[in-house]
Structures are given as structure tokens and as C-alpha cells.
C-alpha atoms as a PDB file:
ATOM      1  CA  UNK A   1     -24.543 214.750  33.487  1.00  0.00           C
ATOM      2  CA  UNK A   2     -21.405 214.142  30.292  1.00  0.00           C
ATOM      3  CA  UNK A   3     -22.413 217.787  29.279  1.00  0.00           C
ATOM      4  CA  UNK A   4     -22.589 219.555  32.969  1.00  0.00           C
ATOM      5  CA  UNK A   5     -19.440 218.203  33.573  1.00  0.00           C
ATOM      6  CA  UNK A   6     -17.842 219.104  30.286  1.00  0.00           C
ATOM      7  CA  UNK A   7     -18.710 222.597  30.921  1.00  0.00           C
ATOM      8  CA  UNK A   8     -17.388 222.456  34.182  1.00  0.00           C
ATOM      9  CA  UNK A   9     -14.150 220.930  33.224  1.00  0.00           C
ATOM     10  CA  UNK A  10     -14.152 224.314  30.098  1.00  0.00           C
ATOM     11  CA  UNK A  11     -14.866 226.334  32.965  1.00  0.00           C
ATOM     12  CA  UNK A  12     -11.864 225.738  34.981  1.00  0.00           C
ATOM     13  CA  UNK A  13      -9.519 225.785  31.407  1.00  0.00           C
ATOM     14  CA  UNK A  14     -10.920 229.520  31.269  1.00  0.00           C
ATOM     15  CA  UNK A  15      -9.851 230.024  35.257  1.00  0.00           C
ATOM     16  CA  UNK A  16      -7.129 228.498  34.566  1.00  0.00           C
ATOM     17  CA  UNK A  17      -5.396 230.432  31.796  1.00  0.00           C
ATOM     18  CA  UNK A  18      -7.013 233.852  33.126  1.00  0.00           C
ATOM     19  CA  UNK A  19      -4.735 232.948  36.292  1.00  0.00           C
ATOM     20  CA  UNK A  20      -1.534 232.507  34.039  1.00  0.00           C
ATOM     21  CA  UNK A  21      -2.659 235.500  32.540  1.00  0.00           C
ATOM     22  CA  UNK A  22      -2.484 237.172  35.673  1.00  0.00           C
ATOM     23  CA  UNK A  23       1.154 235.273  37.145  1.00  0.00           C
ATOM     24  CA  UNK A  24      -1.095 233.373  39.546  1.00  0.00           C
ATOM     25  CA  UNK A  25      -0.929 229.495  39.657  1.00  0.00           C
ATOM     26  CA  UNK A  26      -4.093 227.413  40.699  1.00  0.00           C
ATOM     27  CA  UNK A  27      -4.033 223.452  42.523  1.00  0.00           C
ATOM     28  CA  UNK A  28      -7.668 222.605  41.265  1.00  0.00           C
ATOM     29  CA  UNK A  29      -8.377 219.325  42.690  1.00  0.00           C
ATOM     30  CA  UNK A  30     -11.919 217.590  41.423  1.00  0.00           C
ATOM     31  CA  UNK A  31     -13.602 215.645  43.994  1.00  0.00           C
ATOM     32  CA  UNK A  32     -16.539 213.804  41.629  1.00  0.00           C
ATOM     33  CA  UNK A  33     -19.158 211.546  43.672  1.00  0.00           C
ATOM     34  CA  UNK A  34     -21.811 212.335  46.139  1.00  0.00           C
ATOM     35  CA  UNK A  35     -20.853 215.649  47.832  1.00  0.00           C
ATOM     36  CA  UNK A  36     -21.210 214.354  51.615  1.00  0.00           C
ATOM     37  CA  UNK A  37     -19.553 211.170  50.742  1.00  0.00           C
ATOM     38  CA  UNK A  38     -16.726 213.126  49.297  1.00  0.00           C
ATOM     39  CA  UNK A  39     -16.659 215.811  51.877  1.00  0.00           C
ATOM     40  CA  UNK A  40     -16.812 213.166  54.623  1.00  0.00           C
ATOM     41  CA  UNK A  41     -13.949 211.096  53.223  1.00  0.00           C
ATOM     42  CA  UNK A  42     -11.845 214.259  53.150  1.00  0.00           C
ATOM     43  CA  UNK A  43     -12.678 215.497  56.925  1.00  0.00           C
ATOM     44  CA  UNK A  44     -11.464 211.728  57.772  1.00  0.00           C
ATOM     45  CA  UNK A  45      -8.445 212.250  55.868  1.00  0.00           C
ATOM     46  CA  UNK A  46      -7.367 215.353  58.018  1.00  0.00           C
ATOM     47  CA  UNK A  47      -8.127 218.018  55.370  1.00  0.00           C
ATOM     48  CA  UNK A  48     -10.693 220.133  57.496  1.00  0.00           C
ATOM     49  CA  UNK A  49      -9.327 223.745  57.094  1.00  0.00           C
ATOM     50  CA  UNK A  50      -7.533 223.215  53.888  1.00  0.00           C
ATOM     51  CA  UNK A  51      -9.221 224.404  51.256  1.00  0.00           C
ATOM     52  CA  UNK A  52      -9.340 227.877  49.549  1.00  0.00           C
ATOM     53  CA  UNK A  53     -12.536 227.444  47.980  1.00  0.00           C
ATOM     54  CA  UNK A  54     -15.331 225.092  47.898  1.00  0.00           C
ATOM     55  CA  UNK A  55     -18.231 225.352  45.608  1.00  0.00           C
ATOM     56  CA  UNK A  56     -21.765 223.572  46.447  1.00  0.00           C
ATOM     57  CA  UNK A  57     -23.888 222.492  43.727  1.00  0.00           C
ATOM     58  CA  UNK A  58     -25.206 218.854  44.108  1.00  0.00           C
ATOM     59  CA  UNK A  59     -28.967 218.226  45.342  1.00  0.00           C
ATOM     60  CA  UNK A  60     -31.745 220.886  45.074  1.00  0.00           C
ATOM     61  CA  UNK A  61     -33.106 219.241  48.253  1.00  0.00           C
ATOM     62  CA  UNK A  62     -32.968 221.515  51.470  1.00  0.00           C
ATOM     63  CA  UNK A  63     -31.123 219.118  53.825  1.00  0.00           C
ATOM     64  CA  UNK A  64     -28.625 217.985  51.429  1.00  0.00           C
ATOM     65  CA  UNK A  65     -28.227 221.396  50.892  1.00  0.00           C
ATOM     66  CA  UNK A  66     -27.401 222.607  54.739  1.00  0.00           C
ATOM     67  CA  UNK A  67     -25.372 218.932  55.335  1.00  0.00           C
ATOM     68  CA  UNK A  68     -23.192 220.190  52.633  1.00  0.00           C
ATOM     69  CA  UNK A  69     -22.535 223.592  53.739  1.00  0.00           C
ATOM     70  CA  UNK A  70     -22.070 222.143  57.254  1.00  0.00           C
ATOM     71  CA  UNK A  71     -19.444 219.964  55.812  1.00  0.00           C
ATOM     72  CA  UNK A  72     -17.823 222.640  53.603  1.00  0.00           C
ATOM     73  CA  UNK A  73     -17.502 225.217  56.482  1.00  0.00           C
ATOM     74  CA  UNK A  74     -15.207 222.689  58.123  1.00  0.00           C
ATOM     75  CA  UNK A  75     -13.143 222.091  55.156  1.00  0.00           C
ATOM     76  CA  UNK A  76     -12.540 225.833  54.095  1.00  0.00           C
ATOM     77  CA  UNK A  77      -9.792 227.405  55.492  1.00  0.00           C
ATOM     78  CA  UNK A  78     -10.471 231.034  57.323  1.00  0.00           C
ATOM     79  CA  UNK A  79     -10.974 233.619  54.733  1.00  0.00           C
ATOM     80  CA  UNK A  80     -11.492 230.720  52.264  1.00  0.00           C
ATOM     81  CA  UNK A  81     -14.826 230.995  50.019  1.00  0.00           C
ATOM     82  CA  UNK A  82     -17.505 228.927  49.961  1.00  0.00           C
ATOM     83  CA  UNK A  83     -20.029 229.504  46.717  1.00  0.00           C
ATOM     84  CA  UNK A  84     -23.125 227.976  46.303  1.00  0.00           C
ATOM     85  CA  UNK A  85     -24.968 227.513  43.154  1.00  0.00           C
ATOM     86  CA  UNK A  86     -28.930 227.644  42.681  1.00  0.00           C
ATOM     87  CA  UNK A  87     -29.459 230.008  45.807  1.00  0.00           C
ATOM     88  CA  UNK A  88     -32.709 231.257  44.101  1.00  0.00           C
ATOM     89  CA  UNK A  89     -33.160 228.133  41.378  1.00  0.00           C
ATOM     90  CA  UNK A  90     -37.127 227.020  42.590  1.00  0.00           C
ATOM     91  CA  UNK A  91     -39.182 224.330  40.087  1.00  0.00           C
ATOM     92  CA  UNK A  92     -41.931 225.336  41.319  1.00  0.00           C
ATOM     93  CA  UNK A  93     -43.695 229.254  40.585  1.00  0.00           C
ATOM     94  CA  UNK A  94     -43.564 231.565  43.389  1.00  0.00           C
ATOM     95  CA  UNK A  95     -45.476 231.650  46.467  1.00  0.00           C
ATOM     96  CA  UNK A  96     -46.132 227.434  46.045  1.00  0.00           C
ATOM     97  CA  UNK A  97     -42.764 226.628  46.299  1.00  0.00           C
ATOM     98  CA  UNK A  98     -42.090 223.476  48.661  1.00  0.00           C
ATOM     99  CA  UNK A  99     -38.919 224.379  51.418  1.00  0.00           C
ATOM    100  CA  UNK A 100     -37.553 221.151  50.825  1.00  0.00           C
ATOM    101  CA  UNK A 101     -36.633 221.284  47.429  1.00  0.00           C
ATOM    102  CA  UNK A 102     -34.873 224.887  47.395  1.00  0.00           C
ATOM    103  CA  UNK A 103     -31.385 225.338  47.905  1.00  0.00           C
ATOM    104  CA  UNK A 104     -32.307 229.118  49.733  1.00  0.00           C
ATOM    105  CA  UNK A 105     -33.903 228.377  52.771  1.00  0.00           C
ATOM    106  CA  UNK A 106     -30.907 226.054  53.287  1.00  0.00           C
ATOM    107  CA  UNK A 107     -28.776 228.023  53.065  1.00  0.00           C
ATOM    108  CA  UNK A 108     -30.245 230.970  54.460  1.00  0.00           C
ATOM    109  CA  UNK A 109     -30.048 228.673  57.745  1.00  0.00           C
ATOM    110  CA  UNK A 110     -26.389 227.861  57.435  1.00  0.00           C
ATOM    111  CA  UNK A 111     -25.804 231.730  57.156  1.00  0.00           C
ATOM    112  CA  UNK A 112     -28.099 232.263  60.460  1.00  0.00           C
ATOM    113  CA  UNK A 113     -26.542 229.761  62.601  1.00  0.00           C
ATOM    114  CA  UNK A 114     -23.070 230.307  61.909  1.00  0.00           C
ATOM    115  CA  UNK A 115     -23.449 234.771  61.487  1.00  0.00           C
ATOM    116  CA  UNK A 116     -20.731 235.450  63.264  1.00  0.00           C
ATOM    117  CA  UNK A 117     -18.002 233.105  61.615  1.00  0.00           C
ATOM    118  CA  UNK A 118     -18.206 234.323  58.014  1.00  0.00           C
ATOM    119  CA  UNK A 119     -19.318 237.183  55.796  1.00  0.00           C
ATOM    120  CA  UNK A 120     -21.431 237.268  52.720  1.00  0.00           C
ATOM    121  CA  UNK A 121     -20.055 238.511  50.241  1.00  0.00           C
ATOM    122  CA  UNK A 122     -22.153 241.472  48.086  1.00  0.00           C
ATOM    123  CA  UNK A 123     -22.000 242.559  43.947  1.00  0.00           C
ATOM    124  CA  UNK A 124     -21.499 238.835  42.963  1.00  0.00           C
ATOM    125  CA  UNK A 125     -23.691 236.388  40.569  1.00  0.00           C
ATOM    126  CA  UNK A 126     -27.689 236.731  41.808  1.00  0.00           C
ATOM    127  CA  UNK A 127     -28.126 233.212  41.359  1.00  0.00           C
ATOM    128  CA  UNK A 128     -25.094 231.921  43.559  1.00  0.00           C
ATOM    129  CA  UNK A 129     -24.305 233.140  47.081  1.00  0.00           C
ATOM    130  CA  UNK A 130     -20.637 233.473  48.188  1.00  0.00           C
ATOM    131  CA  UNK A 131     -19.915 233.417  51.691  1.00  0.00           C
ATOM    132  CA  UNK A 132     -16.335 234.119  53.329  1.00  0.00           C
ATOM    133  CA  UNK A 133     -15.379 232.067  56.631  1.00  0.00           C
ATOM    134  CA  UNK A 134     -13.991 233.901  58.907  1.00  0.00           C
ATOM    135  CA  UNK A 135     -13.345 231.475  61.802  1.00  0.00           C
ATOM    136  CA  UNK A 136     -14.795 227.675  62.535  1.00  0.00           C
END
């Protein structure tokens, strides 16, 4: 996990001077540990509706998957962005694939239940969905 992380923490040095590039400043925070855990400590804290974005990539598993997006929705802010990574990542070939262990049908559920409170957003990265809340 040293080298996901690394990346990660390269990725946001790129965001991060393409936004000073741009005359924008950025508050990244890192939240590192389980994702519910995390997500659950911060909805305790009073943060639900705080954040601009949230980005999802933990377990492959399907309820993980939904628990998390559950928990993100309330933590997002309207018109914040919540991105989630894997959306079509399957270990197994197509047409055998086991529901439990995609991140898709997951997430495909989150977007049915909660259709009318956020908007998914077209033209982006195949393998990650972004959705936009619009309202809790």
C-alpha cells in the first residue's frame, strides 16, 4: 500500500500546483484508515455537508462499496462531487463476475435510490464515476 499511497500523495502535488497555476487555492485534508470508520468519525464530529469533494476507493466488495457512498452523500456539500474509483474494475472475466466483489452494481444502486438528489456527471474517466449532489 507505501506505493498507492505515494502516488496518491504525487497526485495531489500535481493538483496542487495546477491550482496555483490557475490563482485557485486548495484545503486537501487526508483522512487515512478504514473509509466507514473515517467517514463515521467525521459525521459524529458535525462535518456532514462540508466537504467539496470526496473520492471512494477502498474495498472492491459491493456493500462496502454502497456503505461508503451512503456515508459520503452525507458528508458532501450540495453541488459537491463525489468520485468513485474502480466503477468497472471486475477480477473476474465477463459474464462470471460475482455482484459482491464489484464496485458497479454498488454503486449503480446508490445512483438509483438517491436519482433525484444528484447528477452524474458525463465525458469524465471510464473507469471512475463522478456524481454531483444536488440536495441530501
Amino acid at each position: 500500500m507505501g506505493s498507492i499511497e505515494q502516488s496518491f500523495n504525487e497526485n495531489i502535488q500535481t493538483l496542487m500546483i495546477y491550482a496555483k497555476q490557475c490563482g485557485k487555492s486548495l484545503n486537501i485534508i487526508k483522512h487515512k484508515g478504514y473509509s466507514h470508520i473515517k467517514m463515521i468519525e467525521l459525521l459524529a464530529k458535525g462535518e456532514a455537508g462540508k466537504f467539496d469533494f470526496i473520492y471512494v476507493d477502498g474495498s472492491h466488495e459491493a456493500p462496502d462499496v454502497l456503505f461508503d457512498a451512503i456515508l459520503a452523500h452525507k458528508l458532501v456539500k450540495n453541488n459537491g462531487i463525489i468520485a468513485f474509483d474502480d466503477y468497472l474494475w471486475s477480477p473476474e472475466e465477463n459474464g462470471k463476475q460475482n455482484y459482491y466483489h464489484l464496485v458497479k452494481p454498488a454503486v449503480d444502486a446508490y445512483v438509483n435510490i438517491y436519482q433525484q438528489k444528484l447528477h452524474v456527471l458525463q465525458m469524465l474517466p471510464v473507469y471512475q464515476l463522478y456524481i454531483q449532489k444536488l440536495s441530501d
